[in-house]
Protein backbone atom coordinates (compact mmCIF):
# COMPACT_ATOMS: atom_id res chain seq x y z
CA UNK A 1 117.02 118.15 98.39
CA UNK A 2 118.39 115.26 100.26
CA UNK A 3 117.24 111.75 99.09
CA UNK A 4 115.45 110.17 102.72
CA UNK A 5 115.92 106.45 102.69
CA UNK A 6 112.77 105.37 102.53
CA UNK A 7 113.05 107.23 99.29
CA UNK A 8 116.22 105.60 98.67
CA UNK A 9 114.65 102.00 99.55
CA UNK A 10 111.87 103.10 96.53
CA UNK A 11 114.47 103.26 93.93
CA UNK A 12 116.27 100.29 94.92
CA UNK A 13 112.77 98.08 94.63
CA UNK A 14 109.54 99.62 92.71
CA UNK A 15 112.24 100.58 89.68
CA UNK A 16 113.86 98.15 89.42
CA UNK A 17 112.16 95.63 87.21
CA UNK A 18 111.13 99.05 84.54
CA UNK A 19 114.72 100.17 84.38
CA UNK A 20 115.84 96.91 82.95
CA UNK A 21 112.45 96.65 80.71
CA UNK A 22 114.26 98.30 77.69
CA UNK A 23 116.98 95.29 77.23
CA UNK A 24 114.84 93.12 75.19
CA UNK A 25 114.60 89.81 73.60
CA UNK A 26 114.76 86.22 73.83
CA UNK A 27 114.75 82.70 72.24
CA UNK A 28 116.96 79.18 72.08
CA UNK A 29 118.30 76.73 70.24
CA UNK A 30 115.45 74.33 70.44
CA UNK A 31 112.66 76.76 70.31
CA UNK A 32 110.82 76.98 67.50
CA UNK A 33 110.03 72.81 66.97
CA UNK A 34 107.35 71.52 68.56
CA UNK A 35 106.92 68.67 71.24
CA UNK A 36 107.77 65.57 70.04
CA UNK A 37 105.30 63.83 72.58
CA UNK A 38 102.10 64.30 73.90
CA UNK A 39 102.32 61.95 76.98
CA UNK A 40 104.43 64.24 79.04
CA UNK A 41 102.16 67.78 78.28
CA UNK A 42 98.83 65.98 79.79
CA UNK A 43 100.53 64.93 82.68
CA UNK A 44 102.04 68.45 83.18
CA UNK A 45 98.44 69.86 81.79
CA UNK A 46 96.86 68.17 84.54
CA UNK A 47 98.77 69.59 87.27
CA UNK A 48 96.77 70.94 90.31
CA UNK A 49 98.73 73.67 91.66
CA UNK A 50 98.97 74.20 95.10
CA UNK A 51 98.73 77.62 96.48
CA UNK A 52 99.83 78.93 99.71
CA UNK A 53 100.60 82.20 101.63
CA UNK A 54 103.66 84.26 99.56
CA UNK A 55 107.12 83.83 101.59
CA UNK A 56 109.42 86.88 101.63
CA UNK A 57 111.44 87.17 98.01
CA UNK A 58 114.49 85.00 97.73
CA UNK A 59 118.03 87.11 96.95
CA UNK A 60 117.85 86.48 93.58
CA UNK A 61 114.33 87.68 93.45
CA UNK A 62 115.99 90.95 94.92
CA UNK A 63 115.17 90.46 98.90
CA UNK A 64 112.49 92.56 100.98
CA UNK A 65 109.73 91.54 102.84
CA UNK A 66 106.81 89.31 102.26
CA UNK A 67 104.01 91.16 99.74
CA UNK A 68 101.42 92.85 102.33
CA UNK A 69 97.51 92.40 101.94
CA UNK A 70 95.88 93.62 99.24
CA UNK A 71 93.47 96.35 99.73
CA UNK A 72 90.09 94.78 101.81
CA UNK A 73 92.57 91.87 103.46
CA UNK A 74 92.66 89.11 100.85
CA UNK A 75 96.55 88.08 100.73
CA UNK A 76 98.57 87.15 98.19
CA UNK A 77 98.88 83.59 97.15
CA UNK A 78 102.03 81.45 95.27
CA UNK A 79 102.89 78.29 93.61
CA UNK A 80 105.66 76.45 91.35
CA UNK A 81 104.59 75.26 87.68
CA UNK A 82 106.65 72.09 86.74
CA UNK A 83 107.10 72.69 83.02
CA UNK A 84 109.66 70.99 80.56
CA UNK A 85 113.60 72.15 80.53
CA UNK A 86 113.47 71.58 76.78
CA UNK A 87 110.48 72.17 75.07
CA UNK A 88 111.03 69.38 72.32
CA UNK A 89 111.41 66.53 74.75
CA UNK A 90 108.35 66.98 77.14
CA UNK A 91 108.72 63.82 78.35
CA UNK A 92 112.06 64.89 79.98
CA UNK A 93 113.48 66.76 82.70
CA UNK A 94 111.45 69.69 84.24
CA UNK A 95 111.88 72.46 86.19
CA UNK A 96 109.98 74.44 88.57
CA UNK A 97 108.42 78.20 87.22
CA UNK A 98 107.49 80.51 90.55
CA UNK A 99 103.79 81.80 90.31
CA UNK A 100 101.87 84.74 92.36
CA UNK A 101 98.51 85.53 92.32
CA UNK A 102 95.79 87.54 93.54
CA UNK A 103 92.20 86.04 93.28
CA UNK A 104 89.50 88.76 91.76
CA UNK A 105 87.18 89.88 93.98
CA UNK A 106 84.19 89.84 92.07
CA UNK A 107 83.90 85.44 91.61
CA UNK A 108 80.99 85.63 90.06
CA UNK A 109 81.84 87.75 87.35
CA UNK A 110 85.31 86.28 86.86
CA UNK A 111 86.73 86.66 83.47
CA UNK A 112 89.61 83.87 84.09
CA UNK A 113 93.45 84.96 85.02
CA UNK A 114 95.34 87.60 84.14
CA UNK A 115 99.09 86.68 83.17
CA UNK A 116 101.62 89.67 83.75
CA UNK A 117 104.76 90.32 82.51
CA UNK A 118 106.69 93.63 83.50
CA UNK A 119 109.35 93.51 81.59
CA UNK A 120 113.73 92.86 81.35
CA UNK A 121 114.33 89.97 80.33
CA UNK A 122 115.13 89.39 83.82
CA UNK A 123 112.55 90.77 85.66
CA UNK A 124 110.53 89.05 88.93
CA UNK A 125 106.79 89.08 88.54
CA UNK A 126 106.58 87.21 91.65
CA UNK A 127 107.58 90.43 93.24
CA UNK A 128 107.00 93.30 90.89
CA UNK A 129 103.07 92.36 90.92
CA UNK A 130 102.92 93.31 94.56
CA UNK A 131 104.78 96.13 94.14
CA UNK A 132 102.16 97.90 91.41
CA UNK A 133 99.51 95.94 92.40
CA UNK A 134 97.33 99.55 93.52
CA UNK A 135 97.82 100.35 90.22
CA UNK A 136 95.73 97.22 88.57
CA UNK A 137 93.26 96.86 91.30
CA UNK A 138 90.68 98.11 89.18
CA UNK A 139 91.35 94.69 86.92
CA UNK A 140 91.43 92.52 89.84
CA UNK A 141 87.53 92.93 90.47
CA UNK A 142 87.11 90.60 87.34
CA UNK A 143 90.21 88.57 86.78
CA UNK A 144 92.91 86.77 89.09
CA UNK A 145 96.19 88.79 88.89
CA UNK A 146 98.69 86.47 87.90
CA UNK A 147 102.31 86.76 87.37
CA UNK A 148 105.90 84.74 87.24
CA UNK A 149 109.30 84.42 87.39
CA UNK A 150 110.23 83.02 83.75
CA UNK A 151 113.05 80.62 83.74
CA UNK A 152 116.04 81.41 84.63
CA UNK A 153 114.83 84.34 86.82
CA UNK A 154 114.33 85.04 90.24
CA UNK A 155 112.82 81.59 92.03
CA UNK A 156 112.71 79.78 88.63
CA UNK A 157 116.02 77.80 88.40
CA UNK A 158 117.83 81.55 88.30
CA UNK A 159 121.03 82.07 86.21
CA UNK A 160 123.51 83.59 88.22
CA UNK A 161 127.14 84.36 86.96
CA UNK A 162 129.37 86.03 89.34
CA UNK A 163 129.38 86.93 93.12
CA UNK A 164 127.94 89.82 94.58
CA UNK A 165 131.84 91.11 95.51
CA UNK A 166 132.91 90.01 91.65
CA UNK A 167 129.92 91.80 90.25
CA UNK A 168 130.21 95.17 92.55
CA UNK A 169 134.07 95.21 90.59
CA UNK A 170 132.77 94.11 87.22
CA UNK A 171 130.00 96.82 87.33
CA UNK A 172 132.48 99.31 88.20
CA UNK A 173 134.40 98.42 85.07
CA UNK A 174 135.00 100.97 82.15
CA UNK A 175 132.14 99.90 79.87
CA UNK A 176 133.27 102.48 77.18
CA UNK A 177 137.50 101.50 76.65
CA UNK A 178 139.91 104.34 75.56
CA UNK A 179 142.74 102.41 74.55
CA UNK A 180 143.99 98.87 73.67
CA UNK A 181 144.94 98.33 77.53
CA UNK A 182 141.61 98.76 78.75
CA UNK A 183 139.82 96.66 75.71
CA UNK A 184 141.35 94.16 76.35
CA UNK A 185 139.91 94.82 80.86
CA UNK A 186 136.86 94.50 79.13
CA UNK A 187 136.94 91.49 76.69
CA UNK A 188 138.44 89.84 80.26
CA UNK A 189 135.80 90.46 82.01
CA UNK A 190 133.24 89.73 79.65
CA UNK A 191 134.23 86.11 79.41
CA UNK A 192 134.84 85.61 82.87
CA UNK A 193 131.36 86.46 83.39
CA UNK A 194 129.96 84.60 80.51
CA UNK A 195 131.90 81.78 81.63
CA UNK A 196 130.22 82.54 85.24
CA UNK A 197 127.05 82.01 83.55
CA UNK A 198 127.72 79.10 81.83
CA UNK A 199 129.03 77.14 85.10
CA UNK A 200 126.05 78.21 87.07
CA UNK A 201 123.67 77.59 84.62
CA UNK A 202 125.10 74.31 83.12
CA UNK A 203 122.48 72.16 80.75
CA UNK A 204 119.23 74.93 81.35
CA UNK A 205 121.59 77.66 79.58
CA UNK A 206 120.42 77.40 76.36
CA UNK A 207 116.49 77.03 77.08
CA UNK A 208 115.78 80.19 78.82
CA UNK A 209 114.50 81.93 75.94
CA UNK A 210 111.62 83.26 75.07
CA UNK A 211 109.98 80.66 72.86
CA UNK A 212 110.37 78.79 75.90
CA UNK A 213 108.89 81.18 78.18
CA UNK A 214 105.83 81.62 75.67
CA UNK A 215 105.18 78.08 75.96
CA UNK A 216 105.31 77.96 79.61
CA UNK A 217 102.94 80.44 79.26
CA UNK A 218 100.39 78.38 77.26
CA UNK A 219 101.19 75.33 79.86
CA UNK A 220 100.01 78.01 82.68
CA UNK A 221 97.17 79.14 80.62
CA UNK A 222 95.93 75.38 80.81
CA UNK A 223 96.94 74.79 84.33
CA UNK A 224 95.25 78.16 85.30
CA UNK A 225 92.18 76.68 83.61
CA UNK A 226 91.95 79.21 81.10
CA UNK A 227 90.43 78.61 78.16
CA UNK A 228 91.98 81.37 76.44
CA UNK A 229 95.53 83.45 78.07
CA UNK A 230 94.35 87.11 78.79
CA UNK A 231 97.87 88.64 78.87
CA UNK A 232 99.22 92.12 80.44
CA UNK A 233 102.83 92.46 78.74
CA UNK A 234 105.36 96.10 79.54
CA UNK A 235 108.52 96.45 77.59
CA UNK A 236 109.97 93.15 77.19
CA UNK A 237 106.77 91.55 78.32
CA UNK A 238 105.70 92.74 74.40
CA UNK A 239 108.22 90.97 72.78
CA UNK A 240 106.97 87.86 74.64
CA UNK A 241 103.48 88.62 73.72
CA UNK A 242 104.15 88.65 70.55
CA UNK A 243 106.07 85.33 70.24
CA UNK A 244 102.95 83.57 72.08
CA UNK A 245 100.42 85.09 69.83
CA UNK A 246 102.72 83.87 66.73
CA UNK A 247 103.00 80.32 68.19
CA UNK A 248 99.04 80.31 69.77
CA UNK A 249 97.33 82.64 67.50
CA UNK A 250 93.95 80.87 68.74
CA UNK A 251 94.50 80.83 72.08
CA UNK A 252 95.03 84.52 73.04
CA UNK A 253 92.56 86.25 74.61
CA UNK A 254 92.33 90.02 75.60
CA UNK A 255 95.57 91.26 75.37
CA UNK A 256 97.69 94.42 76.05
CA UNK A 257 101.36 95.00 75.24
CA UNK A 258 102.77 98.69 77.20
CA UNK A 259 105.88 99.95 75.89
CA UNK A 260 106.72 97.54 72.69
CA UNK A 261 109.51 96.43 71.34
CA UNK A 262 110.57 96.67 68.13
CA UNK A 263 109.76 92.99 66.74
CA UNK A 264 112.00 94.08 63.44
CA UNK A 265 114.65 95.54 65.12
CA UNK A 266 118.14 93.20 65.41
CA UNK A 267 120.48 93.52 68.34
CA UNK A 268 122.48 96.78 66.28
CA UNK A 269 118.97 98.39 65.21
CA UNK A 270 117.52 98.26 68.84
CA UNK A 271 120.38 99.70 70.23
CA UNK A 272 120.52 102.83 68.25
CA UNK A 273 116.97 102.99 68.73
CA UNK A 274 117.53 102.87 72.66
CA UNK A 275 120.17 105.40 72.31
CA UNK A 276 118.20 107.96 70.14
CA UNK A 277 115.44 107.21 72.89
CA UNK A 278 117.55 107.64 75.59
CA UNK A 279 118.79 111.09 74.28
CA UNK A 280 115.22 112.33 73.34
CA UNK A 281 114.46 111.50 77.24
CA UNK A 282 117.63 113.46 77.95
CA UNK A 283 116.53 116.54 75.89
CA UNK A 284 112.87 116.42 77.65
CA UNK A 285 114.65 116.39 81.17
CA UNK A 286 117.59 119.19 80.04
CA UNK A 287 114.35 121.48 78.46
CA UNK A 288 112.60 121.16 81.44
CA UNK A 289 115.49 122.28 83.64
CA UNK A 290 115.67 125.53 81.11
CA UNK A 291 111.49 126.09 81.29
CA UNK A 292 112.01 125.83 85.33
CA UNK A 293 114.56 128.88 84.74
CA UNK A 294 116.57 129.78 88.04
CA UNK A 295 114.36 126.56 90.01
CA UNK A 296 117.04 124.10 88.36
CA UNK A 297 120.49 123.76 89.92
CA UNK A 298 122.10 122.62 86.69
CA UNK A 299 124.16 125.13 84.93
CA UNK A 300 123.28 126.45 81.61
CA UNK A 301 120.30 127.98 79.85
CA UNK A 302 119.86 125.90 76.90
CA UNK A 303 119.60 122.53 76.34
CA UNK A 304 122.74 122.28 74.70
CA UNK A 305 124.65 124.07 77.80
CA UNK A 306 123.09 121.30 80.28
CA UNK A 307 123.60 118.26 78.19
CA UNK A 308 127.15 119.67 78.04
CA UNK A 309 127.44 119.87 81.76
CA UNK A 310 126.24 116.15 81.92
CA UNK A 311 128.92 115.31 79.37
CA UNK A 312 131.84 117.35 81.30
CA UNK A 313 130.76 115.39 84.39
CA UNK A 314 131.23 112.05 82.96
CA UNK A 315 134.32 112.88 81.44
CA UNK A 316 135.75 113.70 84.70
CA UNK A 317 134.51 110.50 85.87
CA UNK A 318 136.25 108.32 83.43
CA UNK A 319 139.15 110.16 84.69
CA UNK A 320 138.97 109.80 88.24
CA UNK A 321 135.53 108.34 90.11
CA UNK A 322 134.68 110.25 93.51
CA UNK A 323 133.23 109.01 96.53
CA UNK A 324 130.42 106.84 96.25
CA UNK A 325 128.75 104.85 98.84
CA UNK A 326 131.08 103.70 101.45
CA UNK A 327 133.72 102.47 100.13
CA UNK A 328 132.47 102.27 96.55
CA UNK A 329 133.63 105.02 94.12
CA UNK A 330 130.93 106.16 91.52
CA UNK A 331 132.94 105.25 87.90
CA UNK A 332 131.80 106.55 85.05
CA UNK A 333 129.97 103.59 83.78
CA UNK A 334 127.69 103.75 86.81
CA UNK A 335 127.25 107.12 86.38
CA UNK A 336 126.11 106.92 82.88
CA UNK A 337 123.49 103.89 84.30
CA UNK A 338 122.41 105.97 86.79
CA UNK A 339 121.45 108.65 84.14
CA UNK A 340 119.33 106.34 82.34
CA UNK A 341 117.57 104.69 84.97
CA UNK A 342 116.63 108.05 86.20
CA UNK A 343 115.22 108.83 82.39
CA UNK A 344 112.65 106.02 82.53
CA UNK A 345 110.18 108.22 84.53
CA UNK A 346 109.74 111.86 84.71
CA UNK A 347 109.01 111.00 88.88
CA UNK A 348 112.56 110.70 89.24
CA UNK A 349 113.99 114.03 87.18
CA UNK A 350 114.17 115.29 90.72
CA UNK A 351 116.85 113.05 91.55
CA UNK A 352 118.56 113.09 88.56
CA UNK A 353 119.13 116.55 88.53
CA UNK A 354 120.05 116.47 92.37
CA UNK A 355 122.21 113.62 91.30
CA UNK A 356 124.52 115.55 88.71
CA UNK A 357 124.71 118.00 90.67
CA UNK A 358 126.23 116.42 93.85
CA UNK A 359 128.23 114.33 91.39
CA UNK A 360 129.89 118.28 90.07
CA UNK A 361 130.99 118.68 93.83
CA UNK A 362 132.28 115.67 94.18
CA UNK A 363 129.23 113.35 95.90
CA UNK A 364 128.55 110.00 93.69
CA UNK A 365 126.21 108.36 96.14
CA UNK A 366 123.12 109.38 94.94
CA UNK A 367 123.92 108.41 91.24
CA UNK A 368 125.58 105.28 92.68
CA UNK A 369 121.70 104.55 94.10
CA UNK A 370 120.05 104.90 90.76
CA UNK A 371 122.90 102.77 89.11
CA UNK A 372 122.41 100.22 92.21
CA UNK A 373 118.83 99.80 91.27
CA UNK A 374 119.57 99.11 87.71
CA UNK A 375 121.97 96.67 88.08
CA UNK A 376 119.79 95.08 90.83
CA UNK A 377 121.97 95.52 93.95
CA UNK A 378 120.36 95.94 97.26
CA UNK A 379 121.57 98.30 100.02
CA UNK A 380 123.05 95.11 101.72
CA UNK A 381 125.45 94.47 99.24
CA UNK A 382 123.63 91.34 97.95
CA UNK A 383 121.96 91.37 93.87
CA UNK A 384 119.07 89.91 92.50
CA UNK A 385 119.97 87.92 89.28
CA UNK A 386 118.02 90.36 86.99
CA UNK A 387 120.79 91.40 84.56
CA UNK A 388 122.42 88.27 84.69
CA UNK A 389 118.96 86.50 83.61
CA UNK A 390 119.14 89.58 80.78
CA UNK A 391 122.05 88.41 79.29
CA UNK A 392 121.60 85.04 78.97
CA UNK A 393 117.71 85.54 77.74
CA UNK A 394 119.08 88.10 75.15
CA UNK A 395 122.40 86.16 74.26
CA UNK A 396 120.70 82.78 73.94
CA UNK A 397 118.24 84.91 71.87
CA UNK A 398 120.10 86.81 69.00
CA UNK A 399 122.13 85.32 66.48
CA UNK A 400 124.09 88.42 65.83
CA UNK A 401 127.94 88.30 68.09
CA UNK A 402 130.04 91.03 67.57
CA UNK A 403 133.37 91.11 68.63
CA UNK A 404 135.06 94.48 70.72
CA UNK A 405 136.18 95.40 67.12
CA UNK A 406 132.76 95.31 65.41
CA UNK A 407 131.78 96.95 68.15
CA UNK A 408 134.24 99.88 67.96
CA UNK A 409 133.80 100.35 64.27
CA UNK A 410 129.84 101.44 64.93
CA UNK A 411 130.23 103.97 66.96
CA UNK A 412 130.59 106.96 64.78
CA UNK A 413 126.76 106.07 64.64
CA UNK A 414 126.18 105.68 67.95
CA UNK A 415 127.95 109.08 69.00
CA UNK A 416 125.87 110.57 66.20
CA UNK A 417 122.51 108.86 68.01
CA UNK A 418 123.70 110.18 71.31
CA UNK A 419 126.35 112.47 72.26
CA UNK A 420 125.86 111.23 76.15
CA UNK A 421 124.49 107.48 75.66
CA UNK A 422 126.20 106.53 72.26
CA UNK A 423 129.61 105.23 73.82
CA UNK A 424 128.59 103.60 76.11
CA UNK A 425 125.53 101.39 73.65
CA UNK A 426 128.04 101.06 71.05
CA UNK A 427 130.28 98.90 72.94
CA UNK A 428 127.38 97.38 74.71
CA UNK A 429 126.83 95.31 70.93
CA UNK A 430 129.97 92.84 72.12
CA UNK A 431 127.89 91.78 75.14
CA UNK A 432 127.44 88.39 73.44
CA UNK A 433 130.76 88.24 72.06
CA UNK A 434 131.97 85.26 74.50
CA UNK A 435 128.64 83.83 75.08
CA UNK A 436 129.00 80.01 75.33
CA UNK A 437 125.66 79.13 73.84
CA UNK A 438 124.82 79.92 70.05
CA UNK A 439 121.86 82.64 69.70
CA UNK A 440 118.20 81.69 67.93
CA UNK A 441 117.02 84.71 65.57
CA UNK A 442 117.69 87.91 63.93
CA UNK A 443 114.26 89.48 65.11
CA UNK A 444 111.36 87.58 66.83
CA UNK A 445 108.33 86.74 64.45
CA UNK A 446 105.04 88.04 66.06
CA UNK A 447 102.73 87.25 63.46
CA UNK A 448 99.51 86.29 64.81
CA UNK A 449 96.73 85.66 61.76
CA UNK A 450 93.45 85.01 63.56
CA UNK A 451 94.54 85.96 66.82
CA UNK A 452 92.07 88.22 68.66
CA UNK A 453 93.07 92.23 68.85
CA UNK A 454 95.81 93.09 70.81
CA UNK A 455 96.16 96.30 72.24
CA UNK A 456 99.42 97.79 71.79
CA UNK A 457 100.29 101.34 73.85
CA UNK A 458 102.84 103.32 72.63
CA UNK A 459 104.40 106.28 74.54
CA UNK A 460 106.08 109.30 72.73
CA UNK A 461 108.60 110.10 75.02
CA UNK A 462 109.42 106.18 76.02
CA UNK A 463 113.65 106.12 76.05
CA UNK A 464 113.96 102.55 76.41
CA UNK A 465 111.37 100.90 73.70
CA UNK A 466 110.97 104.02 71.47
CA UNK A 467 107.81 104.45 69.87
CA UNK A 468 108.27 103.71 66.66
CA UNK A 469 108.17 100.09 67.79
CA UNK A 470 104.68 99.93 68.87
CA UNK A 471 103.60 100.62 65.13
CA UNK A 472 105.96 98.31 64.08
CA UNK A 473 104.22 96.02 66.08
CA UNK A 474 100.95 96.48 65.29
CA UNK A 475 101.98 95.75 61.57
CA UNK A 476 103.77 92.98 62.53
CA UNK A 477 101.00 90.87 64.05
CA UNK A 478 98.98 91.79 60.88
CA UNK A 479 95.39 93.06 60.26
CA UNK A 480 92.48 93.03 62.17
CA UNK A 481 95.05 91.66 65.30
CA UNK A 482 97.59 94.84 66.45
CA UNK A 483 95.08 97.85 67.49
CA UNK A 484 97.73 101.06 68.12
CA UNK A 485 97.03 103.27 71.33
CA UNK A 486 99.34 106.12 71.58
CA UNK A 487 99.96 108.33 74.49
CA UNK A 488 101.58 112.08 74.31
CA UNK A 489 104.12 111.91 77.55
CA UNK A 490 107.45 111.00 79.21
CA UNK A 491 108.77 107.98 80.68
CA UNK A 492 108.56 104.14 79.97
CA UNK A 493 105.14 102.57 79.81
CA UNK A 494 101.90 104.62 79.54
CA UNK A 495 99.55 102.62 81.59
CA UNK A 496 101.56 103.68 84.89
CA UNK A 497 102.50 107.33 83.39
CA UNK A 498 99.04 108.53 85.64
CA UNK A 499 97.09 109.38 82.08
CA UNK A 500 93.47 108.58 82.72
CA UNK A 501 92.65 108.14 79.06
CA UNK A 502 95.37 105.60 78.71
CA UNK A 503 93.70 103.50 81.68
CA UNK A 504 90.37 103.88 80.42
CA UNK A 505 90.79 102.31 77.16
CA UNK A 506 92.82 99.72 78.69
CA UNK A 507 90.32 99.11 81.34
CA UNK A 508 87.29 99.35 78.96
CA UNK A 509 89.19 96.54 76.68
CA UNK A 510 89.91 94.19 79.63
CA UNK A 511 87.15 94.52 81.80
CA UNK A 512 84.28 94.75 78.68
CA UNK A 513 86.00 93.81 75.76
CA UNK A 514 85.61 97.27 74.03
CA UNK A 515 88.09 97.93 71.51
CA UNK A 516 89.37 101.30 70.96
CA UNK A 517 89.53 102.73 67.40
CA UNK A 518 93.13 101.85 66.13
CA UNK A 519 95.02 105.12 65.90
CA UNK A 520 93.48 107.15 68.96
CA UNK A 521 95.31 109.27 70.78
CA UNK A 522 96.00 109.95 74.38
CA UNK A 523 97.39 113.43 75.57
């Protein structure tokens, strides 16, 4: 089944920001002390924002057209919020936070604002909000949809490292090294692009975490004129959450976090977790290829006999890529990307089993697409600064730096995690290693004592936050705050999986302010 380009277009955009929802976590240096002043926040309290029509997204936003009208005509509306650089001087140097939003339709029975956030670190709101707004239009008859670009991403002061030519050679790189030669390719590259990061960035580097973010959120919340922040968060967007309801326990309002992090998970934990979550995802797709018998083109009649297929195929590519996309070459490493990002929802097994199997006879452009999308690269060569606002969230974030050789001692673990996704996570620990700015914390603390409940959604079959880390969670914030929802299905997020008892209770908690029973289930 060829891929139509329209289809292709889909991948490239509406994926984009979920596929780079599992890399989690954020922080910085001065987070974590409060304002020294108070001078500076009522000015910046007092703000009026001024809201106009939504220009098309900038490049680093990831291109495309202006967002269309929202269903019935009313258009979307943006703004900047000026906010502090460093969070302990407030009476300092600011910068400017992009803002989208779509008013509710029902004024009179307005609850206040909704604040998304879909995920990364790295991800636009300013355009993914437009991009599933169908699929929250029931919440916009009571609350103005609002997201953002968090610093550092997108139209807020982005972080950008390398050029689109350097990064279409640095993300064709071997990512998984076989000998001493091509370690030391990789420990090159790695600090030419750190030190990309650090030139572009300069003095904002270290205050793009996510204590930072959470208290731009709180400074929106105000500006928004909300008395309390009623807060949407998927994948990363939980990890932020939490952080706000630990810092502004009073202040949060109804709440939802989709697809959670693991708040006690370190930078080693969370990416075995991803890679035993990756693999599970695998497994689903590979044993749904066997119960579709003779309908799958993959060979092999077991699970074991496909996932060895998918195994052969990126062995071959480490040996020699094949044709891409023009003049690209799919690489291994792309390959392997393009795997995962086709394993955060089941609506795209399609083309990852079209995808392998073109890849067999020697086509790489459809696996190049899905790796495109992942990596943020548009079909005109230019890419949005998503994963280069990931690694400077999570490095500015995490304490923990471990060198090529740490890196390579762990992966006996990570092979035994995932036969298919362990190489390539185990190396992915010395991402940090030549970071230029020191990281904040081990694990983020979420506790929230006196916060009102949060609704926290697990999904079973999630590869990129694994369950397990919505009941950490919910333990995390404490009792009487976390509430667990879990839903019985594939891909990454539940809300979005198209399970109406997962948008019911959400809705009902939202909209009314009914909260489910902790510990129901949705199949």
């Amino acid at each position: 089944m060829p891929i139509s380009a329209a289809q292709r277009a889909a991948l490239l955009t509406a994926t984009t920001v979920l596929l780079a929802a599992g890399c989690s976590d954020g922080g910085d240096k001065a987070e974590g002390t409060q304002p020294s002043g108070t001078a500076g926040l009522s000015a910046l309290a007092a703000q009026k924002l001024s809201w106009s029509p939504c220009p098309a997204p900038s490049a680093a936003e990831g291109g495309g057209p202006a967002p269309s009208p929202l269903p019935g005509g009313a258009t979307w509306e943006c703004s900047f919020l000026q906010t502090p650089l460093d969070w302990s001087v407030p009476d300092g140097e600011t910068i400017e936070l992009a803002l989208i939003r779509a008013r509710a339709r029902d004024q009179d029975r307005r609850i206040g604002s909704l604040v998304f956030n879909f995920g990364g670190p790295g991800g636009s709101g300013v355009t993914a909000l437009p991009g599933f707004a169908n699929e929250y239009e029931a919440l916009r008859g009571r609350y103005d949809l609002v997201s953002f670009d968090p610093r550092g991403v997108g139209r807020s002061d982005p972080v950008e490292c390398l050029t689109d030519k350097e990064l279409d050679a640095y993300y064709a790189l071997d990512f998984t090294p076989d000998d001493e030669a091509e370690e030391r390719t990789l420990s090159d590259a790695q600090k030419r692009y750190a030190a990309g990061c650090e030139k572009d960035a300069g003095p904002a580097l270290p205050h793009v975490g996510t204590e930072n973010a959470a208290r731009d959120m709180d400074l929106m919340r105000q500006v928004l004129g909300d008395d309390k922040l009623h807060y949407f968060g998927i994948s990363y967007g939980t990890e932020l959450g939490g952080v706000y309801a630990h810092l502004f326990p009073k202040n949060v309002g109804r709440a939802v976090f989709d697809a959670v992090v693991d708040p006690d998970a370190g930078v080693e934990e969370g990416a075995l977790g991803q890679a035993k979550g990756f693999q599970l995802a695998l497994d689903n797709f590979a044993q749904d290829c066997v119960d579709r018998g003779d309908a799958c083109t993959l060979p092999g009649s077991t699970v074991a006999e496909i996932e060895a297929f998918v195994i052969d195929v990126l062995a071959s590519l480490d040996k020699e890529p094949i044709a891409g996309i023009g003049d690209r070459k799919l690489t291994q490493t792309q390959a392997t990307n393009g795997i995962a990002q086709a394993l955060y929802s089941k609506e795209f097994w399609t083309y990852l089993e079209q995808g392998l199997s073109d890849a067999e006879g020697g086509d790489g452009a459809l696996l190049l697409t899905l790796s495109d999308s992942m990596n943020g690269r548009g079909q005109n060569g230019s890419y949005s600064n998503i994963q280069a606002a990931n690694a400077a969230i999570n490095c500015v974030d995490f304490k923990e730096r471990y060198t090529l050789g740490q890196a390579k001692e762990r992966l006996p673990q990570f092979r035994e995690a995932s036969p298919v996704f362990g190489d390539f996570m185990g190396w992915a620990l010395s991402s940090c290693s030549q970071w230029p700015v020191p990281g904040t914390w081990e694990h983020p603390d979420v506790s929230a004592p006196g916060a009102a409940p949060i609704l926290v959604v697990g999904n079973t079959g999630d590869p990129a936050t694994p369950y397990e880390g919505a009941r950490s969670m919910v333990k995390a914030l404490g009792d009487g705050v976390g509430v667990e929802l879990t839903y019985e299905g594939e891909g990454h997020g539940a809300y979005n999986s198209g399970s109406a008892c997962v948008k019911k209770a959400v809705d009902a908690y939202l909209l009314d302010g009914k909260v489910p029973v902790s510990g129901t289930v949705c199949k």
